[in-house]
PDB file of N, CA and C in Angstrom:
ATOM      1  N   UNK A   1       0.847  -1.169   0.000  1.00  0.00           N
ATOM      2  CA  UNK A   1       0.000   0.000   0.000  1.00  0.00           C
ATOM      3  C   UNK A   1       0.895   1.235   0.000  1.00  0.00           C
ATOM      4  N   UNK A   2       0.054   2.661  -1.058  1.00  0.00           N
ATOM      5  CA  UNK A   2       1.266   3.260  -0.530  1.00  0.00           C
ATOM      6  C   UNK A   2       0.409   4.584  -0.930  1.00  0.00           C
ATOM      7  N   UNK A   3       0.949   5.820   0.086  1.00  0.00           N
ATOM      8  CA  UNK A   3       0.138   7.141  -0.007  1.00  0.00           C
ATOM      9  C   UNK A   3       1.395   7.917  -0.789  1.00  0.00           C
ATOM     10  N   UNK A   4       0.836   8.709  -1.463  1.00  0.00           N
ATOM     11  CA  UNK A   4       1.221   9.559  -1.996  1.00  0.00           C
ATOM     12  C   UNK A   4       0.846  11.316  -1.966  1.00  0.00           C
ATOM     13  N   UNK A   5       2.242  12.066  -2.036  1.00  0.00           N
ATOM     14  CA  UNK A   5       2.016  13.682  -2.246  1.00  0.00           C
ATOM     15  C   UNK A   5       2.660  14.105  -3.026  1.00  0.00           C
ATOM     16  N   UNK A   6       2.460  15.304  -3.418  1.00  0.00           N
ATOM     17  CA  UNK A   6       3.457  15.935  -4.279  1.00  0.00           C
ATOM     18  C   UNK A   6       3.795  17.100  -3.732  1.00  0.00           C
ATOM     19  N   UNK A   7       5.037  17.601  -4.183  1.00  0.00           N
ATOM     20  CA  UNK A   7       5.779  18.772  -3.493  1.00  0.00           C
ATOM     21  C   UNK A   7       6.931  19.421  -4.675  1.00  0.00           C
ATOM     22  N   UNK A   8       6.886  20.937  -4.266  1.00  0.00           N
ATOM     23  CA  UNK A   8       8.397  21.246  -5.436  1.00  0.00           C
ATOM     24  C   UNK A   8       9.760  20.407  -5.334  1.00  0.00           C
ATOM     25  N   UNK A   9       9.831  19.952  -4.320  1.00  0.00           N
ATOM     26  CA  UNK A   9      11.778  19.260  -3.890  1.00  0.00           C
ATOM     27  C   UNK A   9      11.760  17.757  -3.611  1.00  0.00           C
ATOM     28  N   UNK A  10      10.815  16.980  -4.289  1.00  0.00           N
ATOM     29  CA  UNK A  10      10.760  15.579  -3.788  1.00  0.00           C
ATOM     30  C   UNK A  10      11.936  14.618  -3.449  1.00  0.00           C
ATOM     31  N   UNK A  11      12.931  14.953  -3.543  1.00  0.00           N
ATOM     32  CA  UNK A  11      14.638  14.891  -3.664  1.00  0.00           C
ATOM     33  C   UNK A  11      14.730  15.302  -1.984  1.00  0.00           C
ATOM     34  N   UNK A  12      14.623  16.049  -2.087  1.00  0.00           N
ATOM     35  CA  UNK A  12      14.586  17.074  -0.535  1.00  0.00           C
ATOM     36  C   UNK A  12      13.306  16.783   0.380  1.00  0.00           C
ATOM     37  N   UNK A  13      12.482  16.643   0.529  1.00  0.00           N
ATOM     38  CA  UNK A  13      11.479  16.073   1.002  1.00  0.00           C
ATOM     39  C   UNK A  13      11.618  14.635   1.495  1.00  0.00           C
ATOM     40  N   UNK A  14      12.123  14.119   0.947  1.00  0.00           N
ATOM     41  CA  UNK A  14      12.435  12.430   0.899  1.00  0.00           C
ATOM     42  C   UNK A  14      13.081  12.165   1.945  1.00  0.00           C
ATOM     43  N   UNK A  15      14.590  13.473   1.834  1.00  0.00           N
ATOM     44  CA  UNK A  15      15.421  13.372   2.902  1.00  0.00           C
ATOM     45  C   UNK A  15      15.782  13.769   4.188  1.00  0.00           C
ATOM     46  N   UNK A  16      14.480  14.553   4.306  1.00  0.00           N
ATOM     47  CA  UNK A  16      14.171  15.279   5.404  1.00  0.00           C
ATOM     48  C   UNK A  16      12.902  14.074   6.357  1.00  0.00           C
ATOM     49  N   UNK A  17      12.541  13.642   5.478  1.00  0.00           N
ATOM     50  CA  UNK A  17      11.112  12.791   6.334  1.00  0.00           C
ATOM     51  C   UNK A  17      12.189  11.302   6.852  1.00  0.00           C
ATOM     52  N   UNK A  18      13.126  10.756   5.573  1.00  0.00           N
ATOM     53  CA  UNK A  18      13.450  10.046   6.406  1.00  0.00           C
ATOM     54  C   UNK A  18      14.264  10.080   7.613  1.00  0.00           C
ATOM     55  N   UNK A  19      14.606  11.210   7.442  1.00  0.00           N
ATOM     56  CA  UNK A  19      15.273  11.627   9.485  1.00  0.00           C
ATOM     57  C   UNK A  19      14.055  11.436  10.343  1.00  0.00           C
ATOM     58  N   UNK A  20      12.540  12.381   9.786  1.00  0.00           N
ATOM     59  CA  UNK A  20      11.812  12.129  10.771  1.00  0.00           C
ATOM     60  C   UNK A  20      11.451  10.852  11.020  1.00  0.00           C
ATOM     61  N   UNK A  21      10.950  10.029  10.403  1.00  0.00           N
ATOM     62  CA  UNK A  21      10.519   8.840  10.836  1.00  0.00           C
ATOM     63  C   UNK A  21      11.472   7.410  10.430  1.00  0.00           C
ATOM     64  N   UNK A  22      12.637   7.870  10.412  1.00  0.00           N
ATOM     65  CA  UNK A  22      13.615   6.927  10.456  1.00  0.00           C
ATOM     66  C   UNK A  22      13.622   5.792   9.719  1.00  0.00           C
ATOM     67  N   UNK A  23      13.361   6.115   8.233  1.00  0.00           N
ATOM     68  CA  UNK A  23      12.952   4.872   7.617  1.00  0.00           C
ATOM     69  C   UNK A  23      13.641   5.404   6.381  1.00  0.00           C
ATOM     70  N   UNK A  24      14.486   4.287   5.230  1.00  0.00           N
ATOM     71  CA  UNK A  24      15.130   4.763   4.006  1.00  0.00           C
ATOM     72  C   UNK A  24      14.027   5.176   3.101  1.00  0.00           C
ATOM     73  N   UNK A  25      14.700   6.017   1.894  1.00  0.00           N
ATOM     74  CA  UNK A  25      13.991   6.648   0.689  1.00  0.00           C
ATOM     75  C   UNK A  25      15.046   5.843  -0.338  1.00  0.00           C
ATOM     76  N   UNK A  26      14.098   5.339  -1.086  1.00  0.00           N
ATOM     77  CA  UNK A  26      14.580   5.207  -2.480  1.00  0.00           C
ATOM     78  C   UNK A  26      14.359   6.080  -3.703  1.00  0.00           C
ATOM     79  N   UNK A  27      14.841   6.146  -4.510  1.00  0.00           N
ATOM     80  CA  UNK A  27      14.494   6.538  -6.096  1.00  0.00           C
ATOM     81  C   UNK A  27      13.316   5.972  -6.827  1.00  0.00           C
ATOM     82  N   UNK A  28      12.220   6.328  -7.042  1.00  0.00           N
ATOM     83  CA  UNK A  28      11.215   5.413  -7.807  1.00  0.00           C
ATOM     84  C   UNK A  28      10.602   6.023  -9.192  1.00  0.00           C
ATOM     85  N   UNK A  29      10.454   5.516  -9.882  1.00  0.00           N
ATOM     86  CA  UNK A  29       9.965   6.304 -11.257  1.00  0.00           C
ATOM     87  C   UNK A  29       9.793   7.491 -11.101  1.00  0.00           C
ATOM     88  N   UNK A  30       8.916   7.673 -10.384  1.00  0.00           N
ATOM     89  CA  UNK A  30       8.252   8.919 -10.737  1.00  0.00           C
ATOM     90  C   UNK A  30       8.528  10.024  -9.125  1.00  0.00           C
ATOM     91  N   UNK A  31       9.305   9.728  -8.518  1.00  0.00           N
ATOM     92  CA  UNK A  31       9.536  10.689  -7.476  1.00  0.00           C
ATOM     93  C   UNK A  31      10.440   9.795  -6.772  1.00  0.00           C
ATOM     94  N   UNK A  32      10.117   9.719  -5.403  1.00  0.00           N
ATOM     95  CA  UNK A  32      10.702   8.750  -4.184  1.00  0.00           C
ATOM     96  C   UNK A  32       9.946   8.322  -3.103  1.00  0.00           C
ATOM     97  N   UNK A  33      10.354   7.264  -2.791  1.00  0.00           N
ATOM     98  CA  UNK A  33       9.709   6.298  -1.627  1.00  0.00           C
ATOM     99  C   UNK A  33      10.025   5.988  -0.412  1.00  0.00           C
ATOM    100  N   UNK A  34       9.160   6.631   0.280  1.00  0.00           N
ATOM    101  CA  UNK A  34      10.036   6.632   1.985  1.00  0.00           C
ATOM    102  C   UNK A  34       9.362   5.079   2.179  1.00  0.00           C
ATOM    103  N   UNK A  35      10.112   4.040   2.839  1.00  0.00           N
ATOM    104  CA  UNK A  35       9.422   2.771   2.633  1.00  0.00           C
ATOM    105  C   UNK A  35       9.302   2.490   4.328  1.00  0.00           C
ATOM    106  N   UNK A  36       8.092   1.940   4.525  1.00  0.00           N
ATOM    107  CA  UNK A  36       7.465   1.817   5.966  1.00  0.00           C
ATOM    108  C   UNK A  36       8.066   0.623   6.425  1.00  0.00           C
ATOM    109  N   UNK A  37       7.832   0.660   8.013  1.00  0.00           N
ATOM    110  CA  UNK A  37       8.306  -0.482   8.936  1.00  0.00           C
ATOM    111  C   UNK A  37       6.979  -1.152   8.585  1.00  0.00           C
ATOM    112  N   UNK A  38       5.659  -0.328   8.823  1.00  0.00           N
ATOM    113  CA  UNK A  38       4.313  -0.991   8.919  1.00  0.00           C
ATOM    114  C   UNK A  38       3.073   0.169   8.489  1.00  0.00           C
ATOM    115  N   UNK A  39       2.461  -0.796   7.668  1.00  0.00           N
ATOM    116  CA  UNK A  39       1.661   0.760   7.150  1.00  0.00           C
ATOM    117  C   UNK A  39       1.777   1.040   5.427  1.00  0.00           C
ATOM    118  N   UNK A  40       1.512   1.794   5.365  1.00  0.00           N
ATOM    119  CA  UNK A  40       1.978   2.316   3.790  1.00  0.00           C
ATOM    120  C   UNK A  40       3.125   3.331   3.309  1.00  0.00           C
ATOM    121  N   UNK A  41       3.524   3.036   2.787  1.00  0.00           N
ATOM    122  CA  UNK A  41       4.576   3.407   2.004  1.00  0.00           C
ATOM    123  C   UNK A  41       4.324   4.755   1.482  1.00  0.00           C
ATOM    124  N   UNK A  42       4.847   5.714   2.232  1.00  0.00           N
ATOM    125  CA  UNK A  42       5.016   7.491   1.383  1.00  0.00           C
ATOM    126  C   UNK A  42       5.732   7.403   0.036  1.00  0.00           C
ATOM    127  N   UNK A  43       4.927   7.789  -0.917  1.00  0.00           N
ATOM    128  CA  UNK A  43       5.309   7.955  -2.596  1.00  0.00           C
ATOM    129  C   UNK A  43       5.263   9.597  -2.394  1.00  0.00           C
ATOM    130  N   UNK A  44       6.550   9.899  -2.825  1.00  0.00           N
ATOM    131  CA  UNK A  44       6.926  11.757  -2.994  1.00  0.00           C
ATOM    132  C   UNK A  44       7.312  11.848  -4.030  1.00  0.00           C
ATOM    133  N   UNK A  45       6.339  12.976  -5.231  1.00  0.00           N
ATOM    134  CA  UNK A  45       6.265  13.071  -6.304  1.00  0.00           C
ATOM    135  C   UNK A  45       6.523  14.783  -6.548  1.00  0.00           C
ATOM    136  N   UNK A  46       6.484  14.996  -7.767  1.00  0.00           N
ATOM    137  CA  UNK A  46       6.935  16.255  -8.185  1.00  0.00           C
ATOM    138  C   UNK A  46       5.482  16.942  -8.423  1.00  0.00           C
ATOM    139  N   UNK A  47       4.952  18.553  -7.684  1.00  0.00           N
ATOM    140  CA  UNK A  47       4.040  18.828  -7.969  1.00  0.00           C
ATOM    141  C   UNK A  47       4.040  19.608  -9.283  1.00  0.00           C
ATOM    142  N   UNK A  48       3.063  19.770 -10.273  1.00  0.00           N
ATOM    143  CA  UNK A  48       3.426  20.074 -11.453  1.00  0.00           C
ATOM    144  C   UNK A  48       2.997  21.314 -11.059  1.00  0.00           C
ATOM    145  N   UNK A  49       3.649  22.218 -11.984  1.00  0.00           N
ATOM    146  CA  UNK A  49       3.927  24.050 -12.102  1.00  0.00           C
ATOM    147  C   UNK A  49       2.012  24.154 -12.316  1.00  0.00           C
ATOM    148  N   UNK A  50       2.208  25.609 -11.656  1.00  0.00           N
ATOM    149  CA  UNK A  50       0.840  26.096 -12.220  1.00  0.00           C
ATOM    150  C   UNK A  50      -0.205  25.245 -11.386  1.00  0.00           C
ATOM    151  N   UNK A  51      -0.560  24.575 -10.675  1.00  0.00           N
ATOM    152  CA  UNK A  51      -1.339  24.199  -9.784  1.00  0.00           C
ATOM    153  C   UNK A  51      -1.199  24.411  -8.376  1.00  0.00           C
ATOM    154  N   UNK A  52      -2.407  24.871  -7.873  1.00  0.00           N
ATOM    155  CA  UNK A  52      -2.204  25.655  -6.252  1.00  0.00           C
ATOM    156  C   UNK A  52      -1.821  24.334  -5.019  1.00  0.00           C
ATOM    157  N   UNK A  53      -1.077  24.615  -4.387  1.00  0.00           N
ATOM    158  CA  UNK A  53      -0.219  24.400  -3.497  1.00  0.00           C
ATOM    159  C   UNK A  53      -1.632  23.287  -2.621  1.00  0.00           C
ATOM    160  N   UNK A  54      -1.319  21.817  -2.051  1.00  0.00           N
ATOM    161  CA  UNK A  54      -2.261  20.980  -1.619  1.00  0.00           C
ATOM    162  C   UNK A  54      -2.202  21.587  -0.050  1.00  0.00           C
ATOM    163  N   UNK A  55      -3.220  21.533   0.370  1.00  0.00           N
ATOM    164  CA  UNK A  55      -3.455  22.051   1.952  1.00  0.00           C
ATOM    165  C   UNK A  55      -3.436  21.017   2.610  1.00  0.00           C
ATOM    166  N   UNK A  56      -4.300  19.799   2.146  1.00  0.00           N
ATOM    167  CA  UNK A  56      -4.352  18.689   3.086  1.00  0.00           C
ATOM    168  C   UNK A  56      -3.625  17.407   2.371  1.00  0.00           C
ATOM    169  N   UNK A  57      -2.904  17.320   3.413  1.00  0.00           N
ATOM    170  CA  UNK A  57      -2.113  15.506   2.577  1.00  0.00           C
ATOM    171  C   UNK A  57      -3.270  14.702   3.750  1.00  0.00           C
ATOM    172  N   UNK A  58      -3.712  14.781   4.732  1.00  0.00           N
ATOM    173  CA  UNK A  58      -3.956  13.988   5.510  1.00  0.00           C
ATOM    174  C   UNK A  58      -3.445  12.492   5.721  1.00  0.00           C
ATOM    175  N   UNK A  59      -2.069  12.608   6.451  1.00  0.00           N
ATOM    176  CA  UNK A  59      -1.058  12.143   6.406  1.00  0.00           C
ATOM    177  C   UNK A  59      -0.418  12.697   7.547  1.00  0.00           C
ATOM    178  N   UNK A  60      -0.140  11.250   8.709  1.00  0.00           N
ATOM    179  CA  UNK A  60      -0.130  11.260  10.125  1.00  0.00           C
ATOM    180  C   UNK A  60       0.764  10.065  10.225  1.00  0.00           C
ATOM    181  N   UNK A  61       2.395  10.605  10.379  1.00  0.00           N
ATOM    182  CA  UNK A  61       3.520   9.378  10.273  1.00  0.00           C
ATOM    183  C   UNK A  61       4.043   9.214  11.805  1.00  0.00           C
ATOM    184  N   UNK A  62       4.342   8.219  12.496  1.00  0.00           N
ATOM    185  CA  UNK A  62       4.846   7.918  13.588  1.00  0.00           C
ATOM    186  C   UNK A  62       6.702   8.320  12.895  1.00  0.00           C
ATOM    187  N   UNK A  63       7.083   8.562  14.278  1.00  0.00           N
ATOM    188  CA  UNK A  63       8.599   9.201  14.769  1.00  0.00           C
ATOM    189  C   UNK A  63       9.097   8.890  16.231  1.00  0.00           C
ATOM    190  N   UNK A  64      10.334   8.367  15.940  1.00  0.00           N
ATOM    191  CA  UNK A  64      11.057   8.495  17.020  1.00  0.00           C
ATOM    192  C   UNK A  64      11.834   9.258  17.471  1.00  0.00           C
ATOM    193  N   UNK A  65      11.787  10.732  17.100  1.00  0.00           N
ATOM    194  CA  UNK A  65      11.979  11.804  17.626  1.00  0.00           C
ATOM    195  C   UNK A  65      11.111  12.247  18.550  1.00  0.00           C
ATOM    196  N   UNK A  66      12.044  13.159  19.285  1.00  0.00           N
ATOM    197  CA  UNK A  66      11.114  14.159  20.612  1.00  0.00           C
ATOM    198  C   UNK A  66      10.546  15.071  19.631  1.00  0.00           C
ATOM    199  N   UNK A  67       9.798  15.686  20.288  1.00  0.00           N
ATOM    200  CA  UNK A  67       8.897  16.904  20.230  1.00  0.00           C
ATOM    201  C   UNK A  67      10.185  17.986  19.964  1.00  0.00           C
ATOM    202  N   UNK A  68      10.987  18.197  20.455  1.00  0.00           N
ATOM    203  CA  UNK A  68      11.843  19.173  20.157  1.00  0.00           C
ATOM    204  C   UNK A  68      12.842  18.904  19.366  1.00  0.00           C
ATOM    205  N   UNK A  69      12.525  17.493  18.924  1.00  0.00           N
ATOM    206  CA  UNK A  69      13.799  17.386  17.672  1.00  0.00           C
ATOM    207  C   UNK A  69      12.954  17.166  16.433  1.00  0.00           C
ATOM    208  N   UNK A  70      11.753  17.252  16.547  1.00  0.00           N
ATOM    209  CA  UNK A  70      10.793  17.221  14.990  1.00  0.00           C
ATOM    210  C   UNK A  70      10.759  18.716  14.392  1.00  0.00           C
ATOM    211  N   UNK A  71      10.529  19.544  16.000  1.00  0.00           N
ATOM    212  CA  UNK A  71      10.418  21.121  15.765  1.00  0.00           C
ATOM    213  C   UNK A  71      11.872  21.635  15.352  1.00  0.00           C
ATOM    214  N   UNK A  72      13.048  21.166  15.675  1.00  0.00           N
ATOM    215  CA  UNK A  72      14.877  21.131  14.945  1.00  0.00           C
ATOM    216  C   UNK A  72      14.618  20.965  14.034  1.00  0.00           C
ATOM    217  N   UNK A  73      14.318  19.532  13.238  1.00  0.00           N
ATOM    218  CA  UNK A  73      14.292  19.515  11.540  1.00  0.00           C
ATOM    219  C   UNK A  73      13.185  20.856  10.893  1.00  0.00           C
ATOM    220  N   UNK A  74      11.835  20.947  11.478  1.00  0.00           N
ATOM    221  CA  UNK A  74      10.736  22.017  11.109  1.00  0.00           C
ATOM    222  C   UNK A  74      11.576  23.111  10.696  1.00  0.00           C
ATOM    223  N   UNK A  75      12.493  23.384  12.043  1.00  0.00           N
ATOM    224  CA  UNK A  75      13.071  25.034  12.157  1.00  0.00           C
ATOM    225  C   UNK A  75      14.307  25.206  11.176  1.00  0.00           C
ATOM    226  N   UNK A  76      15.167  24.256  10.890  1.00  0.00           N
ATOM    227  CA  UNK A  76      16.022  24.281   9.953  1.00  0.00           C
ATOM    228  C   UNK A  76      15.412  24.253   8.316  1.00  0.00           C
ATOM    229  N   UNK A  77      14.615  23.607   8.571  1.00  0.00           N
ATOM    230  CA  UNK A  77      14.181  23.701   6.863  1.00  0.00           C
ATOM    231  C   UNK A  77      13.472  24.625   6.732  1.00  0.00           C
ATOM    232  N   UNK A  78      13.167  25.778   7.652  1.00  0.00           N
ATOM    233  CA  UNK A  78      11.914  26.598   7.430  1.00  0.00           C
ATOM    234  C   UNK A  78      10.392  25.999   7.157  1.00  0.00           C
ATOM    235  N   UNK A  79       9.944  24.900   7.428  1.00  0.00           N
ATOM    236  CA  UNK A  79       8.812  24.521   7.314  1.00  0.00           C
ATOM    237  C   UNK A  79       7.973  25.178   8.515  1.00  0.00           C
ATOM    238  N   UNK A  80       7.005  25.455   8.701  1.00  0.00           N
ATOM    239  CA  UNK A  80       6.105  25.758   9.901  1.00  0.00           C
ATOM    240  C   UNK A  80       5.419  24.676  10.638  1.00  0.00           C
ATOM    241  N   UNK A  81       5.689  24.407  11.752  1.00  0.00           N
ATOM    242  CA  UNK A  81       5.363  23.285  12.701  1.00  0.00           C
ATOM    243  C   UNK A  81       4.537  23.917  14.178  1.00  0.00           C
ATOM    244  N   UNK A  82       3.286  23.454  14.304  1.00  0.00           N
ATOM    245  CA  UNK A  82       3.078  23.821  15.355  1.00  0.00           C
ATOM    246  C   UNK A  82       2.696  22.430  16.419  1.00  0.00           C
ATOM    247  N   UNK A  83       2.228  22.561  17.336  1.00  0.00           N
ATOM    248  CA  UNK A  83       1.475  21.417  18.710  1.00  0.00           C
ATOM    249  C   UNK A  83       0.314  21.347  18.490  1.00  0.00           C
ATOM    250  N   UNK A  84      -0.487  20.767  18.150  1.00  0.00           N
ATOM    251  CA  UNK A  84      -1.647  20.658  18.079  1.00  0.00           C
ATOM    252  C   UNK A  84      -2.629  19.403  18.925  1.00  0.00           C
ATOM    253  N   UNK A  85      -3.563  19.667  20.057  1.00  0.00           N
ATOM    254  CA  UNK A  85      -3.874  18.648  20.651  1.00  0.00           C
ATOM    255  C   UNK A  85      -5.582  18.548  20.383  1.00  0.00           C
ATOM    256  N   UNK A  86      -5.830  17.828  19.560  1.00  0.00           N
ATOM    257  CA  UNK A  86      -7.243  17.908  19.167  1.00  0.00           C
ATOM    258  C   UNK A  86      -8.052  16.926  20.284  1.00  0.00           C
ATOM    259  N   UNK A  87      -9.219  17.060  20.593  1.00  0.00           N
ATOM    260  CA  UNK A  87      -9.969  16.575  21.320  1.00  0.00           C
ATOM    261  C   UNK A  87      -9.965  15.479  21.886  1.00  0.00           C
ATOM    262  N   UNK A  88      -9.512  14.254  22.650  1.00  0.00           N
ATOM    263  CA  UNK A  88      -9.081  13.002  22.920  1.00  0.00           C
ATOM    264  C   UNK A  88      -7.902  12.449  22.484  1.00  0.00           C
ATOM    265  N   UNK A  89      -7.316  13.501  22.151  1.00  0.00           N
ATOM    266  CA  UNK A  89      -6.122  12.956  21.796  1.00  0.00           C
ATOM    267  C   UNK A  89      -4.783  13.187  22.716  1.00  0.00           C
ATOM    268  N   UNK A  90      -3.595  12.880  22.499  1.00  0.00           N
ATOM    269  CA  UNK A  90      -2.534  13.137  23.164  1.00  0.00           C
ATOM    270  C   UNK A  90      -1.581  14.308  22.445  1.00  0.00           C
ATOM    271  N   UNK A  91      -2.160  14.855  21.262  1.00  0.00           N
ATOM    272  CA  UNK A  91      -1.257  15.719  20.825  1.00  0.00           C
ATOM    273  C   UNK A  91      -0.447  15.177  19.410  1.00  0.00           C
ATOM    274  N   UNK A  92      -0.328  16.263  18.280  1.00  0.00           N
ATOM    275  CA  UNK A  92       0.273  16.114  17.163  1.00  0.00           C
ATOM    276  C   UNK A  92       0.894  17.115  17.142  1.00  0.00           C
ATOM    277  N   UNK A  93       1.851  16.625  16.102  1.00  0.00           N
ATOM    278  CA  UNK A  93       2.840  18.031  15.418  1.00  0.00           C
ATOM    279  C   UNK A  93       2.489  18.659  14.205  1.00  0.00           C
ATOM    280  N   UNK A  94       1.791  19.440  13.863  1.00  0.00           N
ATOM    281  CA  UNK A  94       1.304  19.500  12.435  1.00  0.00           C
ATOM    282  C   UNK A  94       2.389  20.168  11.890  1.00  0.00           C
ATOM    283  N   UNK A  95       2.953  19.752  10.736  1.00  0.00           N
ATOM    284  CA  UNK A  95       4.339  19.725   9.893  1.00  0.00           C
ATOM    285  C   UNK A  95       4.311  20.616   8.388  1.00  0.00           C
ATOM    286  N   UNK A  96       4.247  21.428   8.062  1.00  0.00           N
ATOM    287  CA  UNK A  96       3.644  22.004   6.831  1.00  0.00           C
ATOM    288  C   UNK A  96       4.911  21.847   5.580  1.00  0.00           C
ATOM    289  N   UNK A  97       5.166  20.569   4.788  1.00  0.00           N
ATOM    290  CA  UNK A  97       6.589  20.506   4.188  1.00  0.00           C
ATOM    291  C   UNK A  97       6.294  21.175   2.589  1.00  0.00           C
ATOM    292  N   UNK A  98       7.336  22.096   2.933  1.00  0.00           N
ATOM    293  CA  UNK A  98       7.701  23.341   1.783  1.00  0.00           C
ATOM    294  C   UNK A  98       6.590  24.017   2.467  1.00  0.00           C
ATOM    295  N   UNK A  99       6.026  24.304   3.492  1.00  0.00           N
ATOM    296  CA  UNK A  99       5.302  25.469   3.829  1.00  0.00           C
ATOM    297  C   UNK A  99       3.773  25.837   3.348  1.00  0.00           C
ATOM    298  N   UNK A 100       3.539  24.272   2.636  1.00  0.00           N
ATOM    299  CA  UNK A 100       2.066  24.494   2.059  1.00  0.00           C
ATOM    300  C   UNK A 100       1.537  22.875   2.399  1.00  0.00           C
ATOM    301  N   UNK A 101       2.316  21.732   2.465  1.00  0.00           N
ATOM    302  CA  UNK A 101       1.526  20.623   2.424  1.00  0.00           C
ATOM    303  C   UNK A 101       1.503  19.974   3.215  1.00  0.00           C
ATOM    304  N   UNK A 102       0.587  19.429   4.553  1.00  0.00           N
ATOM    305  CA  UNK A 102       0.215  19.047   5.637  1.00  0.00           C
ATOM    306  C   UNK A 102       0.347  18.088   6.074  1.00  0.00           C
ATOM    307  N   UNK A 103       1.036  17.781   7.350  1.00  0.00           N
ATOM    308  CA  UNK A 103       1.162  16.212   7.360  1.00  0.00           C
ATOM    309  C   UNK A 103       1.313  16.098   8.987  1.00  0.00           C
ATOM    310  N   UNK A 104       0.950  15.187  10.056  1.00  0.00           N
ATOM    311  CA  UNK A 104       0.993  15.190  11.031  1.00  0.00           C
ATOM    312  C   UNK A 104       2.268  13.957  11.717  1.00  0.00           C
ATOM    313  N   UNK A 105       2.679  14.778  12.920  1.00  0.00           N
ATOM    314  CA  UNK A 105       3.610  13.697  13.045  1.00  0.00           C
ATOM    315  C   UNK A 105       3.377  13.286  14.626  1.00  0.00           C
ATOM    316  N   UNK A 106       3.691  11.982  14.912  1.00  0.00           N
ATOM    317  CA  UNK A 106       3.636  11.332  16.413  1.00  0.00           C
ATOM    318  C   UNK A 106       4.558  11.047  17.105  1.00  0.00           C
ATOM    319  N   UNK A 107       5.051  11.211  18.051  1.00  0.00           N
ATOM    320  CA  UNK A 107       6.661  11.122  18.524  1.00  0.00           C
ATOM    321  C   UNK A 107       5.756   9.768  19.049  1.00  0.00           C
ATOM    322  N   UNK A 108       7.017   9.244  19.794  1.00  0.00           N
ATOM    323  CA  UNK A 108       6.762   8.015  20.676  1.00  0.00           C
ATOM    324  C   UNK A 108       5.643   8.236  21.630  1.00  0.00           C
ATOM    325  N   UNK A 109       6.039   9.295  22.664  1.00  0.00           N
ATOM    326  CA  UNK A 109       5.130   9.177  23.381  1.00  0.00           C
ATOM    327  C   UNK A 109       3.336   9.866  22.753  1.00  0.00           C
ATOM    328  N   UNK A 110       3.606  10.291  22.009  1.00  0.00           N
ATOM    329  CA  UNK A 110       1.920  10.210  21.448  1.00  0.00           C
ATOM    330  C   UNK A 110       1.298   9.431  20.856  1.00  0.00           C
ATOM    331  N   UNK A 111       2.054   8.406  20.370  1.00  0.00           N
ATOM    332  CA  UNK A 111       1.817   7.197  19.771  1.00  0.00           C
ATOM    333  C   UNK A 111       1.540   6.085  20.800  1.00  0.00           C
ATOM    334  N   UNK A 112       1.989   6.000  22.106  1.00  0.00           N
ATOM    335  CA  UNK A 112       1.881   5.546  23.656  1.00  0.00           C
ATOM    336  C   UNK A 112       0.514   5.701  24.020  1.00  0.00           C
ATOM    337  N   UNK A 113       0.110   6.996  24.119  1.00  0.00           N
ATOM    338  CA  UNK A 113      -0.853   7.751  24.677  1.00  0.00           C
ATOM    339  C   UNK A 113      -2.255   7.004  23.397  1.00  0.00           C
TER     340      UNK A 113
END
């Protein structure tokens, strides 16, 4: 199984997620493949010119990073990351990669919780 997004830097994207969730990227036809422990497989593709920027990937990856080392990669790449704790939940990181496309992340302990 495998989800897919598209983004301007799928090259760069690839290599930034697999720090976050600690899993290799390959080269695949048509973009790159962050390949899962369990779950589906992130396909990162090239967004084509001239189409407005996706708001929702709805796309929620487990990490074994802290909370303050997801917000390190966020802050170095300039992506915008905030805390977000929606209603029964234990809390997400909402991750905005290249600053337009949405994706949520779970450290250990929210993935616990």
């Amino acid at each position: 199984m495998r989800v897919s997004i598209k983004v301007r830097d799928p090259c760069h994207v690839a290599a930034v997620l697999t720090e976050i969730v600690g899993r290799p990227a390959v080269q695949a036809q048509a973009g790159w493949l962050v390949v899962a422990e369990a779950g589906p497989d992130l396909e990162i593709l090239e967004r084509s010119e001239g189409l407005p920027p996706g708001q929702e990937c709805g796309i929620a990856l487990a990490s074994a990073l802290t909370v303050a080392e997801v917000f390190a990669v966020a802050g170095r790449e300039g992506w915008p990351a905030r805390y977000r704790r929606p209603q029964g939940t234990s809390g997400v990181i909402e991750l905005l990669l290249e600053g337009d496309c949405r994706l949520e992340v779970l450290t250990a302990d929210m993935q616990a919780a």
